[in-house]
Structures are given as structure tokens and as C-alpha cells.
PDB file of N, CA and C in Angstrom:
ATOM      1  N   UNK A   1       0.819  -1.198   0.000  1.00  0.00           N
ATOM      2  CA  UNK A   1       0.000   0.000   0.000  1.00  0.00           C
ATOM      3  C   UNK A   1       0.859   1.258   0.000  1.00  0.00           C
ATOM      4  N   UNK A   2       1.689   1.462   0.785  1.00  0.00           N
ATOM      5  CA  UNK A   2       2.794   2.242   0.950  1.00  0.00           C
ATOM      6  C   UNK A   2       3.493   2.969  -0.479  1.00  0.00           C
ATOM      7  N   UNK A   3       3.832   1.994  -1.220  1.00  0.00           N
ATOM      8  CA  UNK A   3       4.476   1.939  -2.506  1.00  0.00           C
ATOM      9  C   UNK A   3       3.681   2.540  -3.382  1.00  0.00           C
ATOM     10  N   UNK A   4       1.909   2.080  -3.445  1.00  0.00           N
ATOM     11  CA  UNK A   4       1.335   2.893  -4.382  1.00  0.00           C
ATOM     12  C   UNK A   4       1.207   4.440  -4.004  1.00  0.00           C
ATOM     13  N   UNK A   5       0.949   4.389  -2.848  1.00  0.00           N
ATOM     14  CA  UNK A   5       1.055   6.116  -2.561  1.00  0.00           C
ATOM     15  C   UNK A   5       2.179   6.874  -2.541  1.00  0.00           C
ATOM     16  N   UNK A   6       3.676   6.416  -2.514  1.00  0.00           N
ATOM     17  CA  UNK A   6       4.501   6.891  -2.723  1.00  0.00           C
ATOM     18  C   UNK A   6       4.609   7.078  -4.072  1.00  0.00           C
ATOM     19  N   UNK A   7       4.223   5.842  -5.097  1.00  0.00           N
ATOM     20  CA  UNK A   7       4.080   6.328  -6.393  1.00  0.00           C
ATOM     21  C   UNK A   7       3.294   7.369  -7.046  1.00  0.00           C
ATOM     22  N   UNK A   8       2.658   7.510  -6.420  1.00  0.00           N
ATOM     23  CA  UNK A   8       0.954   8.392  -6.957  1.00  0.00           C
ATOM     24  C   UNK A   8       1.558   9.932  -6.550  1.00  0.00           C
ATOM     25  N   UNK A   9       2.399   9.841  -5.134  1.00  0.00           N
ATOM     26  CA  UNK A   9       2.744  11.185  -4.642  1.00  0.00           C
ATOM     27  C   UNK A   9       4.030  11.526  -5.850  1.00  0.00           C
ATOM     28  N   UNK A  10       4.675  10.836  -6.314  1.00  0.00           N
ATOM     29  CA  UNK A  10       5.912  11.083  -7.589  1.00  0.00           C
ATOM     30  C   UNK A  10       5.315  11.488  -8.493  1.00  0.00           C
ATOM     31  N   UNK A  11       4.174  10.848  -8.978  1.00  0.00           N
ATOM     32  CA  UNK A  11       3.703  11.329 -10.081  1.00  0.00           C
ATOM     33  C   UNK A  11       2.815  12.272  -9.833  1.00  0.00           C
ATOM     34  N   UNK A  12       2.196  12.924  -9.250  1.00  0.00           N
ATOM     35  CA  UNK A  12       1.168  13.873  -8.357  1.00  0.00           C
ATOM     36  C   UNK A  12       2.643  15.342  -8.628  1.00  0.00           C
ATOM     37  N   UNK A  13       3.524  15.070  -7.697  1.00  0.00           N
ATOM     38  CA  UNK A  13       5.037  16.140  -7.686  1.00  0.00           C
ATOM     39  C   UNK A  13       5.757  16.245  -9.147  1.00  0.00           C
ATOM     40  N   UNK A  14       5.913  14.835 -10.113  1.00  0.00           N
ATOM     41  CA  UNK A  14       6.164  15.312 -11.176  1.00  0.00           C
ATOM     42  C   UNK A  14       5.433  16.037 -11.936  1.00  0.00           C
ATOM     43  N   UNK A  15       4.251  16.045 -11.883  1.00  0.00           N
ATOM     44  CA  UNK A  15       3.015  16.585 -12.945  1.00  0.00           C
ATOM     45  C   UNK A  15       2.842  18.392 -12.400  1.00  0.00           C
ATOM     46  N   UNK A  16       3.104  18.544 -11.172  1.00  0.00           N
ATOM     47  CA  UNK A  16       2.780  19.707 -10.910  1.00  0.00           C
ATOM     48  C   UNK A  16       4.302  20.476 -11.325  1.00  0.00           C
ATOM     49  N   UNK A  17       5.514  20.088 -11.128  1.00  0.00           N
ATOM     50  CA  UNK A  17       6.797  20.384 -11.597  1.00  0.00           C
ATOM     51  C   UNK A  17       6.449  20.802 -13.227  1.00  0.00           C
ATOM     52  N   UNK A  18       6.240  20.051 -14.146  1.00  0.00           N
ATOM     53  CA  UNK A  18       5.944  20.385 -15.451  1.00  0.00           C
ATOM     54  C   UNK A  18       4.854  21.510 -15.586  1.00  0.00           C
ATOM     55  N   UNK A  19       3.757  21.543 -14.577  1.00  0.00           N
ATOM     56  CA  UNK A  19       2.949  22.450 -14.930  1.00  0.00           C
ATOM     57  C   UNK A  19       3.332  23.993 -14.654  1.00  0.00           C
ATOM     58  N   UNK A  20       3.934  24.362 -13.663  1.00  0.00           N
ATOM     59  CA  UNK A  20       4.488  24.963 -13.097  1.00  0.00           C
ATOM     60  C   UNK A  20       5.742  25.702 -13.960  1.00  0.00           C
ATOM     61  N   UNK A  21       6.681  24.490 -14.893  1.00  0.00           N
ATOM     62  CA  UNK A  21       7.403  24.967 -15.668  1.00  0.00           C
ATOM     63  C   UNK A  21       6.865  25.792 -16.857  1.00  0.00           C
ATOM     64  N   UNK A  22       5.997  24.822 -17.425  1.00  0.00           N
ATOM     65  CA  UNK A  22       5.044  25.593 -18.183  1.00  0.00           C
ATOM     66  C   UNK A  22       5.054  26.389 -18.541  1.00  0.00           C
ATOM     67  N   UNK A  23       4.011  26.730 -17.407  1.00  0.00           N
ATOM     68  CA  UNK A  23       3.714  28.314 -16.978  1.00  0.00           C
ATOM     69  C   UNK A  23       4.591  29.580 -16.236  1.00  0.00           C
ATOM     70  N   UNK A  24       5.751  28.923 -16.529  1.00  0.00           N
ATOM     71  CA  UNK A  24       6.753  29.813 -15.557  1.00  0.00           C
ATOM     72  C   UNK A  24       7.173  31.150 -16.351  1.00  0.00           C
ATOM     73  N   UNK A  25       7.261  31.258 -17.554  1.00  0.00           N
ATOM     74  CA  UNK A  25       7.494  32.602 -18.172  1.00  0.00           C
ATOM     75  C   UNK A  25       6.271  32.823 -19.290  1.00  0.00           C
ATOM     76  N   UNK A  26       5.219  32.515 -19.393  1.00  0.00           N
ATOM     77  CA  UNK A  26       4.186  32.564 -19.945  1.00  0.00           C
ATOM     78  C   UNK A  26       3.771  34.401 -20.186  1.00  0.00           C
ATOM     79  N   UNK A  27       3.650  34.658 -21.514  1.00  0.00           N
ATOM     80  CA  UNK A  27       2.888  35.952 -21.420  1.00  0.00           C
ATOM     81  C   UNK A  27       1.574  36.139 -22.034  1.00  0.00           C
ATOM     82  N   UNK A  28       1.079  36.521 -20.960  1.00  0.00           N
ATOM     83  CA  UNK A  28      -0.368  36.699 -21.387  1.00  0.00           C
ATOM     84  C   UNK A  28      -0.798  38.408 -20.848  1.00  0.00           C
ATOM     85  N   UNK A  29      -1.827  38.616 -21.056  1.00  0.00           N
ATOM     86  CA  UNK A  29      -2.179  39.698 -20.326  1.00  0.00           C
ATOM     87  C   UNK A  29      -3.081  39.916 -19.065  1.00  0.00           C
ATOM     88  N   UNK A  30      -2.731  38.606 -18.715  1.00  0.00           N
ATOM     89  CA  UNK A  30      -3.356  38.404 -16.704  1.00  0.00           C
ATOM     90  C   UNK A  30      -2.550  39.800 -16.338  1.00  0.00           C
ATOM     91  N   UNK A  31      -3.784  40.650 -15.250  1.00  0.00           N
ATOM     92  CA  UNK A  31      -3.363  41.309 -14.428  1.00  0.00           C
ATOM     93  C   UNK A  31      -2.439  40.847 -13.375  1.00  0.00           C
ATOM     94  N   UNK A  32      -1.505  40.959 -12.587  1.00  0.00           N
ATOM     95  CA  UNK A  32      -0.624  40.700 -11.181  1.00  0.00           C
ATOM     96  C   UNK A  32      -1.492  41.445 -10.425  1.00  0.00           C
ATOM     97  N   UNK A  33      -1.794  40.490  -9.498  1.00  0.00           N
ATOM     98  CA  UNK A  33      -2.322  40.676  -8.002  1.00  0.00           C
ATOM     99  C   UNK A  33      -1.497  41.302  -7.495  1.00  0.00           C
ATOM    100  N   UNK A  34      -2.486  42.501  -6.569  1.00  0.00           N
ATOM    101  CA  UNK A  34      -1.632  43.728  -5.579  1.00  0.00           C
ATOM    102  C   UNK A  34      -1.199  43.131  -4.706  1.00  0.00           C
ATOM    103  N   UNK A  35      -1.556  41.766  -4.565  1.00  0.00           N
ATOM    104  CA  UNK A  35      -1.377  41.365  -2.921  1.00  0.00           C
ATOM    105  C   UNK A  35      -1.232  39.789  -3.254  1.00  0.00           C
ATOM    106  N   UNK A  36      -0.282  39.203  -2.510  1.00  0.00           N
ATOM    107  CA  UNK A  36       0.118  38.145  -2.463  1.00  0.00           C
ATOM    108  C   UNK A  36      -0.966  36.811  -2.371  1.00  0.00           C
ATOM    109  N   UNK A  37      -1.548  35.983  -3.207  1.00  0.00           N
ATOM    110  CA  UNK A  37      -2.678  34.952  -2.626  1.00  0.00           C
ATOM    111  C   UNK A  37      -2.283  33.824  -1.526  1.00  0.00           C
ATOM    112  N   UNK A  38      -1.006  34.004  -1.272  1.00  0.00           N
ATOM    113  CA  UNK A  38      -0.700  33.123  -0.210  1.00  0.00           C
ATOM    114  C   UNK A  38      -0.548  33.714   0.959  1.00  0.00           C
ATOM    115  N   UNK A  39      -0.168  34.644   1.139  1.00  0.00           N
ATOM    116  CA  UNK A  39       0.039  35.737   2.947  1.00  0.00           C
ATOM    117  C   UNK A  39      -0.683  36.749   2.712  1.00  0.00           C
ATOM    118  N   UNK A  40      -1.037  37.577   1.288  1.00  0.00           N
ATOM    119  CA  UNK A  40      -1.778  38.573   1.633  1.00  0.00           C
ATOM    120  C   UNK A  40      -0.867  39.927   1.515  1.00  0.00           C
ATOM    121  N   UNK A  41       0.637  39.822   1.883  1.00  0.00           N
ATOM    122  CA  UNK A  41       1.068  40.976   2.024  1.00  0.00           C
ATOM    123  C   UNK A  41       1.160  41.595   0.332  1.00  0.00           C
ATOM    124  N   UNK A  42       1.234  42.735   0.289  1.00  0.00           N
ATOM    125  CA  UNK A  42       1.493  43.608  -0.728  1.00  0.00           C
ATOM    126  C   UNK A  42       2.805  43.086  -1.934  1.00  0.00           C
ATOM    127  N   UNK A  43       2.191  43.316  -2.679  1.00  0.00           N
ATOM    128  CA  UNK A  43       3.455  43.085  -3.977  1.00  0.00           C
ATOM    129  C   UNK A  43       4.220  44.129  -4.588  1.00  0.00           C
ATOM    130  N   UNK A  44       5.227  44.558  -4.515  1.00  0.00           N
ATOM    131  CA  UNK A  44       5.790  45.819  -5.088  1.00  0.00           C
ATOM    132  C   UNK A  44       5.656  45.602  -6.593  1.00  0.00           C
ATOM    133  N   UNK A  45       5.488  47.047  -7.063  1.00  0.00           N
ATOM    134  CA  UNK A  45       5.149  47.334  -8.228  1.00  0.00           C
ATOM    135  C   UNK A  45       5.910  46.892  -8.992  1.00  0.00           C
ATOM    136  N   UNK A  46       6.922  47.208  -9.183  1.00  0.00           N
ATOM    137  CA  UNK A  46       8.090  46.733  -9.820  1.00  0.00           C
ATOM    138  C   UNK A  46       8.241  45.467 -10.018  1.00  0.00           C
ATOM    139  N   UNK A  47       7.737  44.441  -9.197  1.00  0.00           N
ATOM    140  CA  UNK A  47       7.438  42.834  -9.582  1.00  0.00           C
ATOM    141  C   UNK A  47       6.617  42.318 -10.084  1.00  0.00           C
ATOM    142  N   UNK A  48       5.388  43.378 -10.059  1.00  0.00           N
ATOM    143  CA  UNK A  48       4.112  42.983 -10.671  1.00  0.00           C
ATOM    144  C   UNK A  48       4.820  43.627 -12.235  1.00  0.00           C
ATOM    145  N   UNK A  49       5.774  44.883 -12.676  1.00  0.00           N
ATOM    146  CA  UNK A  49       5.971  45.167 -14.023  1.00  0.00           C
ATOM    147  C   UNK A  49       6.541  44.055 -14.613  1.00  0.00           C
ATOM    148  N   UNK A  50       7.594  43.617 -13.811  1.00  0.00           N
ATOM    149  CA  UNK A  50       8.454  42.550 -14.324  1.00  0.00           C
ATOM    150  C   UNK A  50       8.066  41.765 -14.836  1.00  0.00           C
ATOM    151  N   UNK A  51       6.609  40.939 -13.894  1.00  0.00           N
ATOM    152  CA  UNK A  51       6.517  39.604 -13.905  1.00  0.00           C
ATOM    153  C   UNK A  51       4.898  39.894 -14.297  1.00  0.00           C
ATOM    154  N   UNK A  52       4.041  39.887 -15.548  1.00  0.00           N
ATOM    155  CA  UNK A  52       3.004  39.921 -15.119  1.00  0.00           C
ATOM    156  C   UNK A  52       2.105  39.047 -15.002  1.00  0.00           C
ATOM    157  N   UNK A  53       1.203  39.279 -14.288  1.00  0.00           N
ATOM    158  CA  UNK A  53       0.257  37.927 -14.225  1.00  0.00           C
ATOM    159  C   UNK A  53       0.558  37.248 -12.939  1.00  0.00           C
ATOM    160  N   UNK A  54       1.494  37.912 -11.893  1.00  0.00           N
ATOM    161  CA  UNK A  54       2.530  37.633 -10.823  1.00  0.00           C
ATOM    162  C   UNK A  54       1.382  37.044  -9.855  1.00  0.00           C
ATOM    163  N   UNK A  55       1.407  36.202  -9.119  1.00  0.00           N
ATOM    164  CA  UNK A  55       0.099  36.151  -7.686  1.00  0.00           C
ATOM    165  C   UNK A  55       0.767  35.946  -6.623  1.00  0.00           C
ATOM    166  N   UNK A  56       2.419  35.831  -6.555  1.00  0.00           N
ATOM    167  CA  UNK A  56       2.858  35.287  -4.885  1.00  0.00           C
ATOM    168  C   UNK A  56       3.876  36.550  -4.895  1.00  0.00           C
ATOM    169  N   UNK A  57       4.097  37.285  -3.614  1.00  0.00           N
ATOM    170  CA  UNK A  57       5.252  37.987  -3.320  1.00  0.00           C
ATOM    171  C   UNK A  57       6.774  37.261  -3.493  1.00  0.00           C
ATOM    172  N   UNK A  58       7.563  38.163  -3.213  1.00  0.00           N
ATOM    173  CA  UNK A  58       9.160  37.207  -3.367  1.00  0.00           C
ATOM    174  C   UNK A  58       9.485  36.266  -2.334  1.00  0.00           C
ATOM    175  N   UNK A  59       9.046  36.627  -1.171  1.00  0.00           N
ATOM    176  CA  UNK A  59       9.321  35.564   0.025  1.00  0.00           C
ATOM    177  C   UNK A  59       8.498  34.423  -0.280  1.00  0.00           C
ATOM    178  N   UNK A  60       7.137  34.113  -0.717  1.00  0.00           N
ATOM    179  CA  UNK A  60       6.532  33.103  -0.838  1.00  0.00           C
ATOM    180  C   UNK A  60       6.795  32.523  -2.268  1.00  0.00           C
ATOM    181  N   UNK A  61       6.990  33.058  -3.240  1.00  0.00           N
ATOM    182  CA  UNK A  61       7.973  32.720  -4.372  1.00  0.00           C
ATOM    183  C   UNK A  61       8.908  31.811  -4.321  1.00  0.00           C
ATOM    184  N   UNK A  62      10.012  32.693  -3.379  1.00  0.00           N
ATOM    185  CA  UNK A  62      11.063  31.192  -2.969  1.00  0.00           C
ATOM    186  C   UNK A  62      11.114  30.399  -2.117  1.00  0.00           C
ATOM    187  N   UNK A  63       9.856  30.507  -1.139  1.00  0.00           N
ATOM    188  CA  UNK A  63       9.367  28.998  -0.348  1.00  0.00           C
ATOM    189  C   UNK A  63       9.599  27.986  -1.278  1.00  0.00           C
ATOM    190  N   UNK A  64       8.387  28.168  -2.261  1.00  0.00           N
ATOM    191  CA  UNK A  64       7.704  27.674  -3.540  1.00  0.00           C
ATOM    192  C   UNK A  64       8.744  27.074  -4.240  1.00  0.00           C
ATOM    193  N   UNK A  65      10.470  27.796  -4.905  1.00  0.00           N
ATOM    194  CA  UNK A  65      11.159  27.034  -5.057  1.00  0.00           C
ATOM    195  C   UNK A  65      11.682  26.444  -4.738  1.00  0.00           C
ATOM    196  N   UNK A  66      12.003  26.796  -3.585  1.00  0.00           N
ATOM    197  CA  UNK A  66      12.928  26.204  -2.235  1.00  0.00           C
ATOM    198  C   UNK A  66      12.175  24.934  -2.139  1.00  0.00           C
ATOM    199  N   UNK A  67      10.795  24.335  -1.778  1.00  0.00           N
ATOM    200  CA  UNK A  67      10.324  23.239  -1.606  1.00  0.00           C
ATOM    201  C   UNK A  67      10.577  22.353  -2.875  1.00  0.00           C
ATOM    202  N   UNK A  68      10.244  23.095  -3.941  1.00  0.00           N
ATOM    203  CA  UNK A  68      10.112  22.082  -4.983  1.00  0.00           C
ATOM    204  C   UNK A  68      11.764  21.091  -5.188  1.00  0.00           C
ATOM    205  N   UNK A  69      12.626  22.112  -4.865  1.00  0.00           N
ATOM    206  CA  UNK A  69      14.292  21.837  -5.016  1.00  0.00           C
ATOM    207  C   UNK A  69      14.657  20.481  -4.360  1.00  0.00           C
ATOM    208  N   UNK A  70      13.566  20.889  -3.172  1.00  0.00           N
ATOM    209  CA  UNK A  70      14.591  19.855  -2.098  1.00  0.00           C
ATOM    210  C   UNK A  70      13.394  18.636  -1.806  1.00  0.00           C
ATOM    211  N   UNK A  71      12.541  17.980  -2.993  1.00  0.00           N
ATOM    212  CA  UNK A  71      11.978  17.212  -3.152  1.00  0.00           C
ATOM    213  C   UNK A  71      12.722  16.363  -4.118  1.00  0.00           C
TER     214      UNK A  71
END
């Protein structure tokens, strides 16, 4: 039992890795959220120009990579 859910969780982590890549420099004309959807705090402007379509601040950004890395 163990084994299938460890499998399901690999393929569950690989599938979101690809999606994620994806969409990682994608341009579209999504607005960037003023405010972070994961904490809420404020997004500086300048990241929303950079990046648009942006929805996480920089600290929750590199949670986000930081977890995926060390999986």
C-alpha cells in the first residue's frame, strides 16, 4: 500500500513540476495581483511590471522554489 502512494505522490510532484514549468514565463495579459494569494502581504510594483500575471510575493515565491528543489 505504501508503494502505491509513494508512487501516486511522484507522479502527483512530477506533474505539478511540469505544470508549473510551463507556466513559468508565460505571457499573457493576466493582471498581477496587488497582494500576495498566499500571505496577503502587498506586492511591489516593480514585480508585478516585471513579472506579469505575478500572484505570490518574493518571500513566498522562494518557499515555492525552495520546496520544490529539495523534493
Amino acid at each position: 500500500m505504501a508503494d502505491e502512494l509513494d508512487r501516486d505522490q511522484e507522479i502527483y510532484d512530477r506533474d505539478l513540476e511540469l505544470l508549473i514549468e510551463k507556466n513559468r514565463f508565460r505571457t499573457d495579459s493576466t493582471t498581477s495581483l496587488l497582494y500576495c494569494h498566499l500571505c496577503g502581504e502587498p506586492i511591489p510594483e516593480k514585480r508585478r511590471k516585471t513579472l506579469p500575471g505575478i500572484k505570490t510575493c518574493t518571500d513566498c515565491q522562494e518557499d515555492i522554489e525552495r520546496r520544490l528543489k529539495n523534493k
